[in-house]
PDB file of N, CA and C in Angstrom:
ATOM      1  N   UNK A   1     224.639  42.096 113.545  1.00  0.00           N
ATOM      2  CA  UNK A   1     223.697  41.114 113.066  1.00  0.00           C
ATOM      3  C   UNK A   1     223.442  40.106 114.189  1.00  0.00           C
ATOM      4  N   UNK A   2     222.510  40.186 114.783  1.00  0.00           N
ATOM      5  CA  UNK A   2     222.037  39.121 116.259  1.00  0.00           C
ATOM      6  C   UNK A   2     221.454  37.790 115.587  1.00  0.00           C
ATOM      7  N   UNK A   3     221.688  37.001 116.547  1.00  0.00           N
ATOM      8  CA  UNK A   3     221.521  35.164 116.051  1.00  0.00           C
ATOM      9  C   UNK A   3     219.712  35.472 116.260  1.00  0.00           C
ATOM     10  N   UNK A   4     219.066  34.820 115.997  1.00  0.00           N
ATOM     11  CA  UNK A   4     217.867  34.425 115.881  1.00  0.00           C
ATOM     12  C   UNK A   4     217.240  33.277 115.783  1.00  0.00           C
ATOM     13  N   UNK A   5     216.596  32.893 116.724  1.00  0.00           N
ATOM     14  CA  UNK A   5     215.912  31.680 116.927  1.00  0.00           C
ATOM     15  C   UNK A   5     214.354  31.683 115.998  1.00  0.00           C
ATOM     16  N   UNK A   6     214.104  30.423 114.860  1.00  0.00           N
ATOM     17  CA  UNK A   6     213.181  30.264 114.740  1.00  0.00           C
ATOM     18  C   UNK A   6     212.688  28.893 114.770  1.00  0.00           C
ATOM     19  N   UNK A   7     211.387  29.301 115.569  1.00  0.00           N
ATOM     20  CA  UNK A   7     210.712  27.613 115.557  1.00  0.00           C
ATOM     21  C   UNK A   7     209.245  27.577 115.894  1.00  0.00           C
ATOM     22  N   UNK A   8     208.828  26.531 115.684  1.00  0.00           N
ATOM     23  CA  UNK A   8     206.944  26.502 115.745  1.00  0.00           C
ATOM     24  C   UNK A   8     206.665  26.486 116.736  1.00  0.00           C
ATOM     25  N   UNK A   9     205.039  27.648 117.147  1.00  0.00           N
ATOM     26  CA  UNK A   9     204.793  27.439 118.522  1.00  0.00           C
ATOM     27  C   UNK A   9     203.901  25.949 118.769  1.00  0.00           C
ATOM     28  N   UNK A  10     203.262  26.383 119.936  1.00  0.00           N
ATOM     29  CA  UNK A  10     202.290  25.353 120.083  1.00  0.00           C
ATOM     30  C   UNK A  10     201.003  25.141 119.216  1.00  0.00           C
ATOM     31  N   UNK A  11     200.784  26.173 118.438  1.00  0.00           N
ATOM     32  CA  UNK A  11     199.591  26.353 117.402  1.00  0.00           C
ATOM     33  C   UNK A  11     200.114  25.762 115.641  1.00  0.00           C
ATOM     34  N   UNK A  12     201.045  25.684 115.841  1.00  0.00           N
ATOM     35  CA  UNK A  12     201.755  25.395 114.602  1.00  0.00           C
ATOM     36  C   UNK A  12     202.645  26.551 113.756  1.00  0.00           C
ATOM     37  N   UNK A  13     202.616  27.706 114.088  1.00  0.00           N
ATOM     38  CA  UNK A  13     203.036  28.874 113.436  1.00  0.00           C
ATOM     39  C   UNK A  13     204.292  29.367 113.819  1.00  0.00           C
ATOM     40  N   UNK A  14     205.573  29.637 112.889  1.00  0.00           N
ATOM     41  CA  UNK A  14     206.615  29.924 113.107  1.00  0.00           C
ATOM     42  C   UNK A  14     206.507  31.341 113.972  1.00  0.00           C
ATOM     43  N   UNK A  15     207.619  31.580 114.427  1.00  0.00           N
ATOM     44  CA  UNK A  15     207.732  32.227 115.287  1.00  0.00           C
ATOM     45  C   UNK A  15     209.331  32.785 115.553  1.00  0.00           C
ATOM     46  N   UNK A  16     209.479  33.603 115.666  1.00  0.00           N
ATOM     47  CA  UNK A  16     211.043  34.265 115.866  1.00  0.00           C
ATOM     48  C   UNK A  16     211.638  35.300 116.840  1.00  0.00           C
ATOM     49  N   UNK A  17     212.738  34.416 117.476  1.00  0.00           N
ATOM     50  CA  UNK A  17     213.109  35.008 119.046  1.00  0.00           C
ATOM     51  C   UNK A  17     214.115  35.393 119.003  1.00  0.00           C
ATOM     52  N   UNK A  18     214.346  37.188 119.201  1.00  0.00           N
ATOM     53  CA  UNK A  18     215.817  37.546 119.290  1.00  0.00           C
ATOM     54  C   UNK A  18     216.012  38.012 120.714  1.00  0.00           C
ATOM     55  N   UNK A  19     217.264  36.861 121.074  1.00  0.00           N
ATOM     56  CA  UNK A  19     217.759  37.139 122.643  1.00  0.00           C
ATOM     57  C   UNK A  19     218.360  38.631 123.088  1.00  0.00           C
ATOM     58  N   UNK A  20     218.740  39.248 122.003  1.00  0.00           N
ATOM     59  CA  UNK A  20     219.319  40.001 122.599  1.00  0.00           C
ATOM     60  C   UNK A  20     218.438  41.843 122.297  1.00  0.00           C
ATOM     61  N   UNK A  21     217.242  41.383 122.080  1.00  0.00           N
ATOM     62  CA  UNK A  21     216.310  42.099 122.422  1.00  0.00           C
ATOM     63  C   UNK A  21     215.090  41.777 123.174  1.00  0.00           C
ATOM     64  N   UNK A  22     215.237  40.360 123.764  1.00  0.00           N
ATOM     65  CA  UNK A  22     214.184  39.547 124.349  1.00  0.00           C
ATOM     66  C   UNK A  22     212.819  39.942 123.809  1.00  0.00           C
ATOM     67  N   UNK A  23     212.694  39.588 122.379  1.00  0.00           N
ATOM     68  CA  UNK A  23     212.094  39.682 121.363  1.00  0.00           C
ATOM     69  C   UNK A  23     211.447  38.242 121.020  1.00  0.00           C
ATOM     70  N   UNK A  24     210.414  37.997 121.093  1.00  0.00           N
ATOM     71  CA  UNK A  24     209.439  37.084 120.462  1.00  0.00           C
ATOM     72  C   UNK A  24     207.890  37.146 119.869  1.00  0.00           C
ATOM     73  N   UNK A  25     208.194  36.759 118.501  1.00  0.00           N
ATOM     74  CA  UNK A  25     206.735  37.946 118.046  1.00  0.00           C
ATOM     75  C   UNK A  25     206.807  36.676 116.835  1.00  0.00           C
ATOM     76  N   UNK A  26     205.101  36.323 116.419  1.00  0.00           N
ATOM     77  CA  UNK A  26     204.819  35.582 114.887  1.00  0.00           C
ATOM     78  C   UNK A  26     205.486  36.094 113.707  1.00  0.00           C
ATOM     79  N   UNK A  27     205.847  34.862 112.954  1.00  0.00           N
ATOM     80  CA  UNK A  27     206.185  35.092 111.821  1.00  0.00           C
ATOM     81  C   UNK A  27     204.956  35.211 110.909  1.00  0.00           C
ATOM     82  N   UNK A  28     204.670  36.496 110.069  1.00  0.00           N
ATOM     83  CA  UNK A  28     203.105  36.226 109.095  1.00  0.00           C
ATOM     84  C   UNK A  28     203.737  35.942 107.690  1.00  0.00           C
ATOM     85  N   UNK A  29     205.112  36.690 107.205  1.00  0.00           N
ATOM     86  CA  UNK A  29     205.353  36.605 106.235  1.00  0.00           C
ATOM     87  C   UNK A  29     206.706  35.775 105.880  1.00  0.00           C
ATOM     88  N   UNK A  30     207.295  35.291 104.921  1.00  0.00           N
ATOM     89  CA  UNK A  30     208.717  34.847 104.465  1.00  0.00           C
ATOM     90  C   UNK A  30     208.651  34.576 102.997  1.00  0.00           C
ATOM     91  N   UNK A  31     210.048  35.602 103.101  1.00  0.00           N
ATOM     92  CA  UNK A  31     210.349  35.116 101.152  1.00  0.00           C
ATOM     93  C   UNK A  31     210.532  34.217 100.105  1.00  0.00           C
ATOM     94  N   UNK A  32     210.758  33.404 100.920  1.00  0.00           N
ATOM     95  CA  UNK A  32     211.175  32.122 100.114  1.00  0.00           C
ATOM     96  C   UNK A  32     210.889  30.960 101.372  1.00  0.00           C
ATOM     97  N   UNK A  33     209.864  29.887 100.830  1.00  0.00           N
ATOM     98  CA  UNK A  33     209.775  29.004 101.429  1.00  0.00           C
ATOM     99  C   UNK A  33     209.474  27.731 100.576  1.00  0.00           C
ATOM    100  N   UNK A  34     210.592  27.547  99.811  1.00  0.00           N
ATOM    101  CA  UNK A  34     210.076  26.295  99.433  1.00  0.00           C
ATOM    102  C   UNK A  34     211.193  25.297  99.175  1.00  0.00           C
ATOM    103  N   UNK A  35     210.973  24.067  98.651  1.00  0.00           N
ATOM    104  CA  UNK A  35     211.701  22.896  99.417  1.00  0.00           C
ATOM    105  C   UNK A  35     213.367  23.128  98.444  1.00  0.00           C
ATOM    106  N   UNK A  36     213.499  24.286  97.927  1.00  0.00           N
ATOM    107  CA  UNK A  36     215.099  24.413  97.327  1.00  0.00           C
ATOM    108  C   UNK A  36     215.704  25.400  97.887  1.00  0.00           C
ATOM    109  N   UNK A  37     214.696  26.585  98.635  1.00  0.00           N
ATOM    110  CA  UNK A  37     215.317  27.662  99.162  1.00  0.00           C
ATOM    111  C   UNK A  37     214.198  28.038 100.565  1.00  0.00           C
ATOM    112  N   UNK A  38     215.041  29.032 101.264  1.00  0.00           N
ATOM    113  CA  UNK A  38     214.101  29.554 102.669  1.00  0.00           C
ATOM    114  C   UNK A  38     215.134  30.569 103.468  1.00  0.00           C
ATOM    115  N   UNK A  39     214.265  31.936 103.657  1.00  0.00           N
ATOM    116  CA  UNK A  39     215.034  32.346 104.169  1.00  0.00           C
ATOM    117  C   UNK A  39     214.167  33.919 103.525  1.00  0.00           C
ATOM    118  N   UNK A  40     215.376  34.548 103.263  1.00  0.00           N
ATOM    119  CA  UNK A  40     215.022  36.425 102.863  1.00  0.00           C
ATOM    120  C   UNK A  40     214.657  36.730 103.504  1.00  0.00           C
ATOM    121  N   UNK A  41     212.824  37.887 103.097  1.00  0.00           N
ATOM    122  CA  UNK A  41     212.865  38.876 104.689  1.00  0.00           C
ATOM    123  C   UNK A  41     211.514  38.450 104.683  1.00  0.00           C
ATOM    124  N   UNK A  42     211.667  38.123 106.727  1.00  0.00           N
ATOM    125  CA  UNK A  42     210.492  37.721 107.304  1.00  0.00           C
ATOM    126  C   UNK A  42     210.395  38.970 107.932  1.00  0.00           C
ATOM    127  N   UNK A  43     208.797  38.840 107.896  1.00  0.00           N
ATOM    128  CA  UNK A  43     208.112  40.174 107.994  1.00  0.00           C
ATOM    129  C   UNK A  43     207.265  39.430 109.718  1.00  0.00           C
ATOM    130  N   UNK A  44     207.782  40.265 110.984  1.00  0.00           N
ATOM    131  CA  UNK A  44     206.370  39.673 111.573  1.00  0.00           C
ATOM    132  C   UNK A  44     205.332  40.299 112.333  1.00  0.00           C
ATOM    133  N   UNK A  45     204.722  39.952 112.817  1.00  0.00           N
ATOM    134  CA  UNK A  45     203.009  40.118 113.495  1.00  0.00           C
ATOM    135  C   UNK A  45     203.330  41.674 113.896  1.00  0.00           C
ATOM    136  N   UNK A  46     204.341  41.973 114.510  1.00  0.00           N
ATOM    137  CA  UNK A  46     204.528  43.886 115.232  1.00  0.00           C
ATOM    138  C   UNK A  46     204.922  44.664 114.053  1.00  0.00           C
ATOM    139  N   UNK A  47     204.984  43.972 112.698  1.00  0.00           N
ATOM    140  CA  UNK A  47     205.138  45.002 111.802  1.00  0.00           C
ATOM    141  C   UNK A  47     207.034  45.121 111.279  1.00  0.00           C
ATOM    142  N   UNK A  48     207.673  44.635 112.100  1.00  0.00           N
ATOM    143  CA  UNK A  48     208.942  44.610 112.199  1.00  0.00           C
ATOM    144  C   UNK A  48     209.959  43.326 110.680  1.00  0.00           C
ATOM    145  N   UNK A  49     211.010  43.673 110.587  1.00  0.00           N
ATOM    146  CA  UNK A  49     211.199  42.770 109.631  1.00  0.00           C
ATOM    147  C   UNK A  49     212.584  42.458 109.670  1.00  0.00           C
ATOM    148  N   UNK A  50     213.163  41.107 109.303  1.00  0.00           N
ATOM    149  CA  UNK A  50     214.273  40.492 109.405  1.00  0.00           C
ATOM    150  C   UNK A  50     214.684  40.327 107.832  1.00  0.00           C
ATOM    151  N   UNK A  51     216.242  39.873 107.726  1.00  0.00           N
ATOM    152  CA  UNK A  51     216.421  39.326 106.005  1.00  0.00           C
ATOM    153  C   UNK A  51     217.502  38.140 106.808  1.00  0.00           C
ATOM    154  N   UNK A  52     216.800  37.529 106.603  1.00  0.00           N
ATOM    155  CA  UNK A  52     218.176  36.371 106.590  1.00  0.00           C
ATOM    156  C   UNK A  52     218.318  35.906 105.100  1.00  0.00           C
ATOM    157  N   UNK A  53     219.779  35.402 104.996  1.00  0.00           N
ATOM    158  CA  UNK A  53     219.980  34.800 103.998  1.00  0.00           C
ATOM    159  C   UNK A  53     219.642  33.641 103.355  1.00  0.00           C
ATOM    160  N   UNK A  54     219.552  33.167 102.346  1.00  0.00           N
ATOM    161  CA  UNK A  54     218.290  32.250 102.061  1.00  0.00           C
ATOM    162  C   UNK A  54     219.504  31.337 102.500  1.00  0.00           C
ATOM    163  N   UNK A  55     218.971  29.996 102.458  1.00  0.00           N
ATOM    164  CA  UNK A  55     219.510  28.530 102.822  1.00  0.00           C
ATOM    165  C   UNK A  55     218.628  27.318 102.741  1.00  0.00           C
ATOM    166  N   UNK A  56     219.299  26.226 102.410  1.00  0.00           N
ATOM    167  CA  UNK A  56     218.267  25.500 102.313  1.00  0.00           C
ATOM    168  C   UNK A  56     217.318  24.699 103.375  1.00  0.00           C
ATOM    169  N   UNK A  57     216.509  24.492 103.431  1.00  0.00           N
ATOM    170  CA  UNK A  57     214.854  24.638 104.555  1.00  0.00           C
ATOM    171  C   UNK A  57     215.686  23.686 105.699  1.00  0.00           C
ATOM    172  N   UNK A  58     215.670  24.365 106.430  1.00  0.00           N
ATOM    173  CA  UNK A  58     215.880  23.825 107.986  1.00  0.00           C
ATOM    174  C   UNK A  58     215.502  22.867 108.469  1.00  0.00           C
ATOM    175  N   UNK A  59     215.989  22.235 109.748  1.00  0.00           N
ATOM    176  CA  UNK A  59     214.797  21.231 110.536  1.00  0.00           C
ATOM    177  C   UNK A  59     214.915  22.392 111.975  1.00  0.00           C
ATOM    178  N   UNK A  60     213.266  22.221 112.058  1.00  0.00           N
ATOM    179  CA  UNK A  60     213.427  23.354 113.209  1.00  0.00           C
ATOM    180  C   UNK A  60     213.287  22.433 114.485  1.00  0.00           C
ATOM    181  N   UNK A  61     213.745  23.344 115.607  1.00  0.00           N
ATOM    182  CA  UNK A  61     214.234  25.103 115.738  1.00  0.00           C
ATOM    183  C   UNK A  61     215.521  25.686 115.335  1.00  0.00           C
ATOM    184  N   UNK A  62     215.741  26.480 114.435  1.00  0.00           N
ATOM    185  CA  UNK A  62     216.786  26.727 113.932  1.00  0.00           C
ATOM    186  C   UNK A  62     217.109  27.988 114.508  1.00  0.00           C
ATOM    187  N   UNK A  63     218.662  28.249 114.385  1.00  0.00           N
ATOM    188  CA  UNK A  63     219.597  30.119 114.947  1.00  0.00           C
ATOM    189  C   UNK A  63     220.083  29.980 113.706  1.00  0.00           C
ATOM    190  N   UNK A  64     219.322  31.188 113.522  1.00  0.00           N
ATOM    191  CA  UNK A  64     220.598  31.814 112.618  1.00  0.00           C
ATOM    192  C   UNK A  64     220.998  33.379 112.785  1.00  0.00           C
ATOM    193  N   UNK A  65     221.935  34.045 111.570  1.00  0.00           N
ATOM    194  CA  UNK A  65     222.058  35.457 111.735  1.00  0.00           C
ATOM    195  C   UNK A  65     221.073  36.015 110.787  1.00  0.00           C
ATOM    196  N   UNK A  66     220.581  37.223 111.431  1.00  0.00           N
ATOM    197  CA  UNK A  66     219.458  37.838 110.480  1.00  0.00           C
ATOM    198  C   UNK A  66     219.995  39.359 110.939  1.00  0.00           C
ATOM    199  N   UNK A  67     219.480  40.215 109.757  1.00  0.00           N
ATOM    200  CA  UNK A  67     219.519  41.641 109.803  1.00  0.00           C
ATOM    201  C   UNK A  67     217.892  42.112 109.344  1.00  0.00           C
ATOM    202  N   UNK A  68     217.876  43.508 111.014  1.00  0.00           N
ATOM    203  CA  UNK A  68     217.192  43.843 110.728  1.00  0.00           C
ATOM    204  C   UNK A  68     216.749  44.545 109.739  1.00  0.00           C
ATOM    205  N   UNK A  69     215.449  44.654 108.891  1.00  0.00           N
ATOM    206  CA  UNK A  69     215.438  45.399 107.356  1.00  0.00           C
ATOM    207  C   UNK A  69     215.359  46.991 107.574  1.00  0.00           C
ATOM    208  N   UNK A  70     216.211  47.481 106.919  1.00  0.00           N
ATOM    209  CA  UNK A  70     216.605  48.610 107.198  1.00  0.00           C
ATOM    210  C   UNK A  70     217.634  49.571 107.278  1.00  0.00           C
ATOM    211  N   UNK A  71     218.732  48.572 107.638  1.00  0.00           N
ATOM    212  CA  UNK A  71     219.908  48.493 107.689  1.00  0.00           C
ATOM    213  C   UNK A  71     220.383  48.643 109.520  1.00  0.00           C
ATOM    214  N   UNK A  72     219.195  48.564 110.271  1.00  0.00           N
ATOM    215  CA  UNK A  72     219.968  48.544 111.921  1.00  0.00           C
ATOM    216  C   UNK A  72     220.197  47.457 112.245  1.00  0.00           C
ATOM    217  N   UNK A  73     220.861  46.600 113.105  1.00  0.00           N
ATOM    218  CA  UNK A  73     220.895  45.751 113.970  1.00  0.00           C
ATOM    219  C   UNK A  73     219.853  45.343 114.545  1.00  0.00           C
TER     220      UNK A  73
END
């Protein structure tokens, strides 16, 4: 399960960076975003998808651990 960086670009739109695939690609989708929960599976722009565990809403830029959906790393 690799740490994951998320945070807003310069346009305003989240965005999510995994170092250890030198991976940075838009976030379009997320499961839960609202002000009691945030988190599940972000879906982004290459089609690709993460699940992090929900938690409550961040101050960004936030790391956390996410798995890719699917069950790989």
């Amino acid at each position: 399960m690799p740490s994951v960086m998320i945070r807003r670009n310069s346009n305003g739109q989240l965005t999510l960076y995994v170092a250890k695939r030198d991976l940075e690609e838009n976030i379009v989708s997320i499961e839960f975003d609202s002000p009691e929960r945030w988190g599940g599976e972000v879906v982004l722009a290459d089609g690709s998808a993460y699940h992090i565990d929900p938690i409550a809403p961040p101050h960004l830029p936030v790391t956390v651990r996410a798995k890719r959906a699917g069950g790989a790393d």
